[in-house]
Protein backbone atom coordinates (compact mmCIF):
# COMPACT_ATOMS: atom_id res chain seq x y z
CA UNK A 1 -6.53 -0.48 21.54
CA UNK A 2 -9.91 0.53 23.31
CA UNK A 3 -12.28 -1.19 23.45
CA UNK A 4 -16.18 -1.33 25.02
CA UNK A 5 -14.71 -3.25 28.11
CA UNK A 6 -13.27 -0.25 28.89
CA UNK A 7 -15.94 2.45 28.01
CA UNK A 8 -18.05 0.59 30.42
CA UNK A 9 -15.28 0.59 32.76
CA UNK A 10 -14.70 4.29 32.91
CA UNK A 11 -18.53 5.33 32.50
CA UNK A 12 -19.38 2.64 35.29
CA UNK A 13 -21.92 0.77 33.03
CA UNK A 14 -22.58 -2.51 31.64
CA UNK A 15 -21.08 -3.28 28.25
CA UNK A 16 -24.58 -4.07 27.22
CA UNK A 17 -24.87 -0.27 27.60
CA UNK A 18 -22.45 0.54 25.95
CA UNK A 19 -23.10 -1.81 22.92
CA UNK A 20 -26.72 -0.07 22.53
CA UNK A 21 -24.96 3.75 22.74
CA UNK A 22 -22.40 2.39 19.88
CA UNK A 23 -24.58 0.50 17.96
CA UNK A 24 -27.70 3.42 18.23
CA UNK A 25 -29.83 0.07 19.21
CA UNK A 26 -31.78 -0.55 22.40
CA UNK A 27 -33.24 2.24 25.37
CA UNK A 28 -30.75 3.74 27.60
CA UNK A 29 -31.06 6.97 29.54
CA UNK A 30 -30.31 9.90 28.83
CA UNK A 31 -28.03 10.68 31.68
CA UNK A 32 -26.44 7.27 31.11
CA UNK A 33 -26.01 8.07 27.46
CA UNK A 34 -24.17 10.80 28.58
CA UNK A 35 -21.39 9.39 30.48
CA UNK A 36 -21.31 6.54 27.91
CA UNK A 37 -20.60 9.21 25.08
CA UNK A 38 -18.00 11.12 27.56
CA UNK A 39 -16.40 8.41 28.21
CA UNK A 40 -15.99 7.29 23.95
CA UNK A 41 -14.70 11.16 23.70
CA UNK A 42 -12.25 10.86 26.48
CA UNK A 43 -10.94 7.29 25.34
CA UNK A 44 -11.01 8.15 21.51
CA UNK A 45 -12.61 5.15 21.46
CA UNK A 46 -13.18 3.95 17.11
CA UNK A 47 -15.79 1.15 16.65
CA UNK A 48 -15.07 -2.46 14.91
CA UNK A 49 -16.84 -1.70 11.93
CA UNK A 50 -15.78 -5.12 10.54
CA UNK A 51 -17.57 -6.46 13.51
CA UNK A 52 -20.33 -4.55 13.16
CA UNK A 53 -20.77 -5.26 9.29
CA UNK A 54 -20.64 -9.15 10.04
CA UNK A 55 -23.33 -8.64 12.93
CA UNK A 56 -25.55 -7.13 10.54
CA UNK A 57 -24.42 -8.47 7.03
CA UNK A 58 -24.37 -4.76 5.67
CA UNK A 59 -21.02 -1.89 5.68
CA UNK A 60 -20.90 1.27 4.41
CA UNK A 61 -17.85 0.50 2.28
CA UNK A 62 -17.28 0.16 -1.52
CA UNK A 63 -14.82 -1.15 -3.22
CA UNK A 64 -12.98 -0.09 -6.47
CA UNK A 65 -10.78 -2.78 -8.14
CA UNK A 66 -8.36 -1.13 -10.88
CA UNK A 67 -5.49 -1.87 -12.93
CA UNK A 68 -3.18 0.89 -11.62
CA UNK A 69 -4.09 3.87 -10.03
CA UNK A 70 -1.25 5.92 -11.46
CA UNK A 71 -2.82 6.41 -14.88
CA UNK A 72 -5.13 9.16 -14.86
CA UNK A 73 -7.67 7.41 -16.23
CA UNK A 74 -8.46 5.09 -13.61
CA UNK A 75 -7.84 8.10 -11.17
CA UNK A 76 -10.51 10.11 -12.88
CA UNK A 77 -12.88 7.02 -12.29
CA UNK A 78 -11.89 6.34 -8.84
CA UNK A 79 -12.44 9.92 -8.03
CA UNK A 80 -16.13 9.78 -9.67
CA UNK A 81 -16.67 6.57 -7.85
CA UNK A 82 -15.75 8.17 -4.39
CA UNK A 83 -17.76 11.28 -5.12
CA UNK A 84 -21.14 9.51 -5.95
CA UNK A 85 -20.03 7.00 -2.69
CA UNK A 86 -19.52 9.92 -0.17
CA UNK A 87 -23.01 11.79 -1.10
CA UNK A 88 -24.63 8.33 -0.33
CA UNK A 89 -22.69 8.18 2.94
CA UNK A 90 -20.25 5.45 1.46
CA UNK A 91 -16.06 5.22 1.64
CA UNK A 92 -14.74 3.70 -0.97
CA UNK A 93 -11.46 1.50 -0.18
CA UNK A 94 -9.19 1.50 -3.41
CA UNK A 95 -7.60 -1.87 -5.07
CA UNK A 96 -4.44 -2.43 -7.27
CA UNK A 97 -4.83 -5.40 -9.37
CA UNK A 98 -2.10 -4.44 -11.75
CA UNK A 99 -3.85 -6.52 -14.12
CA UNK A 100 -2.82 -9.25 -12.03
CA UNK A 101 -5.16 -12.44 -11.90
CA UNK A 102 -3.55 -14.21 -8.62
CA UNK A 103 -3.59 -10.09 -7.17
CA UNK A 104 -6.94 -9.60 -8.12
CA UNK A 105 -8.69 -13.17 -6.87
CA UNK A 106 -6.44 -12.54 -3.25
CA UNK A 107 -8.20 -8.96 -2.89
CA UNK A 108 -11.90 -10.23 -4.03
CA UNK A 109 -11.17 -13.15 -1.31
CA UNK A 110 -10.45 -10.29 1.31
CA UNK A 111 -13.65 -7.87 0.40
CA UNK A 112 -15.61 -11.01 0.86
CA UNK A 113 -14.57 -11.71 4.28
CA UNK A 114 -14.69 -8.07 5.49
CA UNK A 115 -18.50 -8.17 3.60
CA UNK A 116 -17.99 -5.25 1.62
CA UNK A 117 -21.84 -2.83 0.79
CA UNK A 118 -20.75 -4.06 -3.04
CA UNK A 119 -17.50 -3.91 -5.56
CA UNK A 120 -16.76 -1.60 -8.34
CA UNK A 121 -14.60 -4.05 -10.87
CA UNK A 122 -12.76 -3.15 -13.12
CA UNK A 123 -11.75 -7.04 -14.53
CA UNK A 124 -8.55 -8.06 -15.63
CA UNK A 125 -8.43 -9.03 -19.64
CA UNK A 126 -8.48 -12.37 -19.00
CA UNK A 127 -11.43 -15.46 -18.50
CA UNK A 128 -9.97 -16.02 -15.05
CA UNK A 129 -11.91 -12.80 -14.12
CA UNK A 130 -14.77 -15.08 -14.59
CA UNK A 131 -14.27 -16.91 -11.69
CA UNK A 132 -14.06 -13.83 -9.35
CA UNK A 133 -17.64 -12.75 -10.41
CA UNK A 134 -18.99 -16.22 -9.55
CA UNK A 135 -17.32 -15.64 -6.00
CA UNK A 136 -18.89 -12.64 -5.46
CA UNK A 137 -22.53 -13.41 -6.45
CA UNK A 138 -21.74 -17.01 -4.48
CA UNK A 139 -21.91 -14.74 -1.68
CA UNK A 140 -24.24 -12.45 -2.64
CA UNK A 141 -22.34 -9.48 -2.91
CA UNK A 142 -23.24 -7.30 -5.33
CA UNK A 143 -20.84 -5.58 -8.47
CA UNK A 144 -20.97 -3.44 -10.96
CA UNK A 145 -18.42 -4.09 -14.02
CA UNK A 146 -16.35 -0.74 -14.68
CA UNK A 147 -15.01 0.23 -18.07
CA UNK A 148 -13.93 -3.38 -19.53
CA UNK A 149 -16.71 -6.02 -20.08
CA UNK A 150 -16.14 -9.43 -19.94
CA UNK A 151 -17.94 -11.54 -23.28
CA UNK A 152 -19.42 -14.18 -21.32
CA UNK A 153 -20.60 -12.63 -18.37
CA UNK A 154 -23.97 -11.40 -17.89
CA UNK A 155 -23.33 -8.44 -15.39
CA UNK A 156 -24.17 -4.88 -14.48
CA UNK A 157 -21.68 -2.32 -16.69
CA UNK A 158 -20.91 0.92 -17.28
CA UNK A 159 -18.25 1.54 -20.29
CA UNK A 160 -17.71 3.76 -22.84
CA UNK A 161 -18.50 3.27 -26.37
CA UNK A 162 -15.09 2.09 -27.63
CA UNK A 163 -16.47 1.18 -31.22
CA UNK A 164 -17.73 4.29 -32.20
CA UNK A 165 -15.33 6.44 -30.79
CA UNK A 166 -12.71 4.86 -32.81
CA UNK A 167 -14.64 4.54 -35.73
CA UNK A 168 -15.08 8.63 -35.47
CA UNK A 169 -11.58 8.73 -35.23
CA UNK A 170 -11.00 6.40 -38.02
CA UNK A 171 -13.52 8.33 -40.66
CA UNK A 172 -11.67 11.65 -39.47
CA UNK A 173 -8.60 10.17 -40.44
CA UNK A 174 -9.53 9.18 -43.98
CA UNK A 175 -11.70 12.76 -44.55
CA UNK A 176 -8.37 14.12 -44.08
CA UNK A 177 -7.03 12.10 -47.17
CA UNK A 178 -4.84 8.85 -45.54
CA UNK A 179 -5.42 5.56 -46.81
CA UNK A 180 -2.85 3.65 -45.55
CA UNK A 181 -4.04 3.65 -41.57
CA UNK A 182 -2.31 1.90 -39.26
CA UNK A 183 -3.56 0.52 -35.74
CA UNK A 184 -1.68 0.77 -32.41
CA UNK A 185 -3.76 -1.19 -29.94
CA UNK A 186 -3.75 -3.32 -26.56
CA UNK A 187 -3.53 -7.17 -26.94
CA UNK A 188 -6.99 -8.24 -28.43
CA UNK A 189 -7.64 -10.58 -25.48
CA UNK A 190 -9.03 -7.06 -24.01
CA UNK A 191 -12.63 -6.93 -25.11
CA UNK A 192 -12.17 -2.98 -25.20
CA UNK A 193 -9.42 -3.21 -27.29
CA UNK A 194 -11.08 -5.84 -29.93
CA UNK A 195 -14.29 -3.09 -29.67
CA UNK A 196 -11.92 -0.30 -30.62
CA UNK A 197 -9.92 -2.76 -33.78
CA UNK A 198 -13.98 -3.33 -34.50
CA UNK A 199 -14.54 0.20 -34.88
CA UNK A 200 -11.60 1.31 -37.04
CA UNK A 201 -12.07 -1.77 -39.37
CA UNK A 202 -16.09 -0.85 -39.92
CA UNK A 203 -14.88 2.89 -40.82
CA UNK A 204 -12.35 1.29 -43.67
CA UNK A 205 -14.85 -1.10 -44.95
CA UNK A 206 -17.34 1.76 -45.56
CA UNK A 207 -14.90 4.12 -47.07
CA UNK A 208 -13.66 1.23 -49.16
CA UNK A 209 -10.10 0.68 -47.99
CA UNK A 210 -9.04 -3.06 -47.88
CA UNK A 211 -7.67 -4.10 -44.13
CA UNK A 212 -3.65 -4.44 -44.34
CA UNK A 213 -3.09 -7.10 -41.54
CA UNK A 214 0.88 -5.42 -41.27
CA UNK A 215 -0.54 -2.14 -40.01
CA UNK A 216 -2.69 -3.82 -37.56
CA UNK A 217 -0.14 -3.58 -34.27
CA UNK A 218 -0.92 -4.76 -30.56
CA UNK A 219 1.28 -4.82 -27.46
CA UNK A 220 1.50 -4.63 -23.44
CA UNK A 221 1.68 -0.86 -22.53
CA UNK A 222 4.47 -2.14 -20.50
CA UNK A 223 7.11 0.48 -18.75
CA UNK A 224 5.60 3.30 -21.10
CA UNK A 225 8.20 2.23 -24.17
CA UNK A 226 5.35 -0.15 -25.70
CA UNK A 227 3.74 2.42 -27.77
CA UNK A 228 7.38 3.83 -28.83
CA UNK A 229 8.37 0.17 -30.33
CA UNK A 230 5.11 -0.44 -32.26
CA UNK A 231 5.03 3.10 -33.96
CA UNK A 232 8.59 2.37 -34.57
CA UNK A 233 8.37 -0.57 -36.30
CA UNK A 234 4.99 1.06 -38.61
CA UNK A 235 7.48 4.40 -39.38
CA UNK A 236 10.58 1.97 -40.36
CA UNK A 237 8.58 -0.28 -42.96
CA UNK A 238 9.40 -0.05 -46.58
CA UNK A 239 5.84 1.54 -47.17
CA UNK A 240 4.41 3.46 -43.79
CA UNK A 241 1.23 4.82 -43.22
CA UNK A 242 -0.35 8.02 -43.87
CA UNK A 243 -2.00 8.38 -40.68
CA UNK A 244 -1.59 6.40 -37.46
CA UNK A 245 -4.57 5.66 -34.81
CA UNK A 246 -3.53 5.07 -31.09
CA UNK A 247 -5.78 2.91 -29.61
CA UNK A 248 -5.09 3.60 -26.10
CA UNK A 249 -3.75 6.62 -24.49
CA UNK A 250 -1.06 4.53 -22.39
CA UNK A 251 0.47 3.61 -25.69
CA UNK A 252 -0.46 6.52 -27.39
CA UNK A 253 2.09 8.37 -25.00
CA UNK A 254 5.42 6.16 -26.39
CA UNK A 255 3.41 6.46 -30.00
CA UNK A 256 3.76 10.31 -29.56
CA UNK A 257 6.89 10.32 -28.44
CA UNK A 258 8.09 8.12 -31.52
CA UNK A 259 6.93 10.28 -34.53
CA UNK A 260 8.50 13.36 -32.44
CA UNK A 261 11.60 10.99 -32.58
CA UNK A 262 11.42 10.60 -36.25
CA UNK A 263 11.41 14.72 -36.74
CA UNK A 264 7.85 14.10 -37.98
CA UNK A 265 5.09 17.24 -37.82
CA UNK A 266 1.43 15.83 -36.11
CA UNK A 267 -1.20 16.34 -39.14
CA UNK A 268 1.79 17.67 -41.58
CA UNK A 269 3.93 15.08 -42.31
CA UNK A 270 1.60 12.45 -40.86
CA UNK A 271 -1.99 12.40 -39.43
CA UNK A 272 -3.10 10.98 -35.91
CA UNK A 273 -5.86 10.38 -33.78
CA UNK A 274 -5.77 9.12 -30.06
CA UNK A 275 -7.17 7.78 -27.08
CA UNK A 276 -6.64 11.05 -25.23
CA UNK A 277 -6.93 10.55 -20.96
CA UNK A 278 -3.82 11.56 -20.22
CA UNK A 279 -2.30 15.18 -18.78
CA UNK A 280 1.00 14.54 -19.67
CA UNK A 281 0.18 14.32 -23.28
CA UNK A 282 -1.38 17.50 -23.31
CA UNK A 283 1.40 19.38 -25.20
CA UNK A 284 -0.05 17.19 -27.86
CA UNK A 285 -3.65 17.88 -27.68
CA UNK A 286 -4.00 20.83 -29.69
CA UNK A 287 -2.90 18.92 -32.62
CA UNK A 288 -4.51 15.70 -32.19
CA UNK A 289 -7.97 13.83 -33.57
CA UNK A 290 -8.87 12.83 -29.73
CA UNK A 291 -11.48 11.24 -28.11
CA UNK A 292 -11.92 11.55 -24.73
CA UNK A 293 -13.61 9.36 -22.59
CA UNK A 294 -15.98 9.95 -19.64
CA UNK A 295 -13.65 8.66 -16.94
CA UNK A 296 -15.00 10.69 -14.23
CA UNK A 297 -18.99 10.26 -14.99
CA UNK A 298 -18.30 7.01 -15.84
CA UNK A 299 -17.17 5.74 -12.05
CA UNK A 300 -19.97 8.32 -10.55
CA UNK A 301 -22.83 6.39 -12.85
CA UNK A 302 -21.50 2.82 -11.80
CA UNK A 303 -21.69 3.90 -8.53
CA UNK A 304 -24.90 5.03 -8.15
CA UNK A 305 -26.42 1.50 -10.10
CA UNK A 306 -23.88 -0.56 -7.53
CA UNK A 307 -25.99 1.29 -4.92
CA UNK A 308 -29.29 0.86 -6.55
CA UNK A 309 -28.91 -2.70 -6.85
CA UNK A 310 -28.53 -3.02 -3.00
CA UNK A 311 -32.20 -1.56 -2.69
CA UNK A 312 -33.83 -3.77 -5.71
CA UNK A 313 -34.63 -7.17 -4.48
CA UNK A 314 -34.61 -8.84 -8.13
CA UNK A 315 -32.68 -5.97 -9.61
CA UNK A 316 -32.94 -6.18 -13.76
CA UNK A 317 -29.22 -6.17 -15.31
CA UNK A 318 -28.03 -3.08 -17.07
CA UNK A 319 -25.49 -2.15 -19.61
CA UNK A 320 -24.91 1.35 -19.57
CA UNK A 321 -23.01 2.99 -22.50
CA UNK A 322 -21.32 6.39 -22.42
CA UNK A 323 -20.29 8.43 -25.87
CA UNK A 324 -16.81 9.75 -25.86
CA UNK A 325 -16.17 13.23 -27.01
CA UNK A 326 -14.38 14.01 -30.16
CA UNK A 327 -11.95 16.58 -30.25
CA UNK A 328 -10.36 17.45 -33.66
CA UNK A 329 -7.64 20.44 -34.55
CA UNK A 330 -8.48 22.29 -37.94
CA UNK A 331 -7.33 20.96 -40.56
C-alpha cells in the first residue's frame, strides 16, 4: 500500500509537505505542490480517510442500518438516502442487520470507531435497540430513526403514517360491503405494525363492527411462506372473512399467493387491500386497495435532518410524518 513516506520519497520532500498537500492544510509552494501532486498521480496514492476522520473528529460518511436490503422497500430508502447524501458531498456505507440485535449492536460498535458524519437507523423491533441509541449519543454521534420508531425513545424520525393508511384501507374495505375483516400483520412487538392493527381497529369501531380477536393474525415474514400460512389458516376456518387486509407487503406477497391458491378472484370472490412496496407483486396491483408508502422520499428527508443536525448546536427533535398514497381499482 502507498503511503506519504513514499510520496515524499519520490517528490523529494518532507512528509510534512506532503501531509499539508493531502490534507489542503498549511503553505507550500506552488512548484512544490506540483511535484507533490505528480507524484500522488504517479503512485495512485488513496488517503486514510479513517485517519483523517479521527484527526479531525468529522467524515464524510453516512451510514444506513436496514433490515435487509433485498426487499425493495428498504432499497427504495437506501437509494433516497444516498441521493440526498451525494448532493451534500456524503457516501453512504450500507448495513444488514437482518433484524438481528447481536448484528446490529456489532455494526453500531464499528461506525463508532471509524466516527461515522451520523447514522441512518432503521431499529430492530425490539427494546435492545434502545441500548444502541444510548451508544451513539454516548459518543456524540448523531442519528436519525428511519421508518420504525421505537416507544420510549425520544429521537429524530422520519416514518410514514402507518395508522391512517391502514385505516383508509380498512374504511375502503367495508364501503365495499365486508364485515367480517380479517388482519394479516407483523408480530405486534413492531411499533409499525401495532400502528397499522391501531388503524384498522379505529376504522371498525366507527363503522360499528365488533373486533373478532380470530381474524386478528401476526407472524415473522420468514422465507416468504409466512403470509401464505396465515391467509391459509383465515380461508380454511368454518366462517372466513369477506375481505382480508395485508398489513405488510412482505407478507402480503405469500397472502396473494394463497387466495390465488384457493381459485379465489381479488375483489370478486373476496376483497383485499395491501401494503403495496413490492415489484414482484405488481401483477396484482391493478386489482388491489394499496397504499403505497414514500420509501424513496422518506430516506432523502431523513437524510437531509441527519445532516441538519450536524450544523445545529442544540438541534430541537423532530418527528416527521409522511402520508401514504392510496391506490384503489373500481369497484
Amino acid at each position: 500500500m502507498v503511503t506519504m513516506k513514499d510520496i515524499a520519497k519520490r517528490s523529494g520532500v518532507s512528509l510534512i509537505t506532503v501531509s499539508r498537500v493531502v490534507n489542503n492544510s498549511g503553505y507550500v509552494g506552488k512548484a512544490t505542490r506540483a511535484r507533490v501532486e505528480d507524484a500522488i498521480r504517479e503512485l495512485n496514492y488513496i488517503p486514510n480517510m479513517v485517519a483523517s476522520s479521527l484527526r479531525s473528529r468529522q467524515s464524510d460518511l453516512l451510514a444506513l442500518l436496514l433490515p435487509d436490503i433485498t426487499n425493495s422497500f428498504w432499497t427504495s430508502i437506501a437509494r433516497g438516502a444516498e441521493d440526498e447524501a451525494w448532493a451534500s458531498g456524503y457516501g453512504v456505507f450500507i448495513c444488514n442487520t437482518d433484524n438481528d440485535t447481536e448484528k446490529e449492536a456489532a455494526y453500531i460498535e464499528r461506525l463508532i470507531r471509524r466516527r461515522v458524519g451520523g447514522v441512518l437507523f432503521v431499529p430492530t423491533p425490539t427494546t435492545e435497540s434502545q441500548e444502541q441509541l444510548a451508544r451513539l449519543r454516548n459518543h456524540n454521534v448523531n442519528f436519525v430513526i428511519v421508518h420504525r420508531r421505537l416507544q420510549e425513545s425520544i429521537a429524530d424520525v422520519v416514518r410514514s403514517d402507518g395508522e391512517t393508511a391502514t385505516r383508509k384501507l380498512t374504511d375502503e374495505l367495508i364501503r365495499r360491503g365486508s364485515r367480517r375483516i380479517a388482519f394479516v400483520g407483523l408480530p405486534l412487538v413492531d411499533e409499525t405494525s401495532s400502528d397499522r392493527l391501531e388503524g384498522f381497529r379505529r376504522s371498525l369501531k366507527q363503522a360499528g363492527i365488533a373486533l373478532d380477536p380470530e381474524l386478528i393474525q401476526t407472524g415473522d415474514v420468514g422465507d416468504g411462506s409466512g403470509g401464505v400460512q396465515l391467509v391459509r389458516a383465515l380461508l380454511d376456518m368454518k366462517h372466513p372473512p369477506d375481505a382480508i387486509l395485508l398489513a405488510n407487503s412482505r407478507l402480503a406477497i405469500g397472502g396473494l399467493r394463497a387466495i390465488d391458491e384457493a381459485g379465489l378472484q381479488l375483489q370478486t370472490d373476496i376483497h383485499v387491500a395491501a401494503f403495496h412496496d413490492i415489484n414482484t407483486m405488481d401483477h396484482h396491483a391493478s386489482r388491489l386497495i394499496r397504499a403505497v408508502q414514500p420509501s424513496y422520499k422518506m430516506g432523502q428527508l431523513a437524510t437531509r435532518r441527519l445532516l441538519e443536525i450536524s450544523t445545529q448546536t442544540t438541534p430541537s427533535i423532530r418527528e416527521i410524518i409522511l402520508e401514504s398514497e392510496i391506490h384503489v381499482p373500481p369497484s
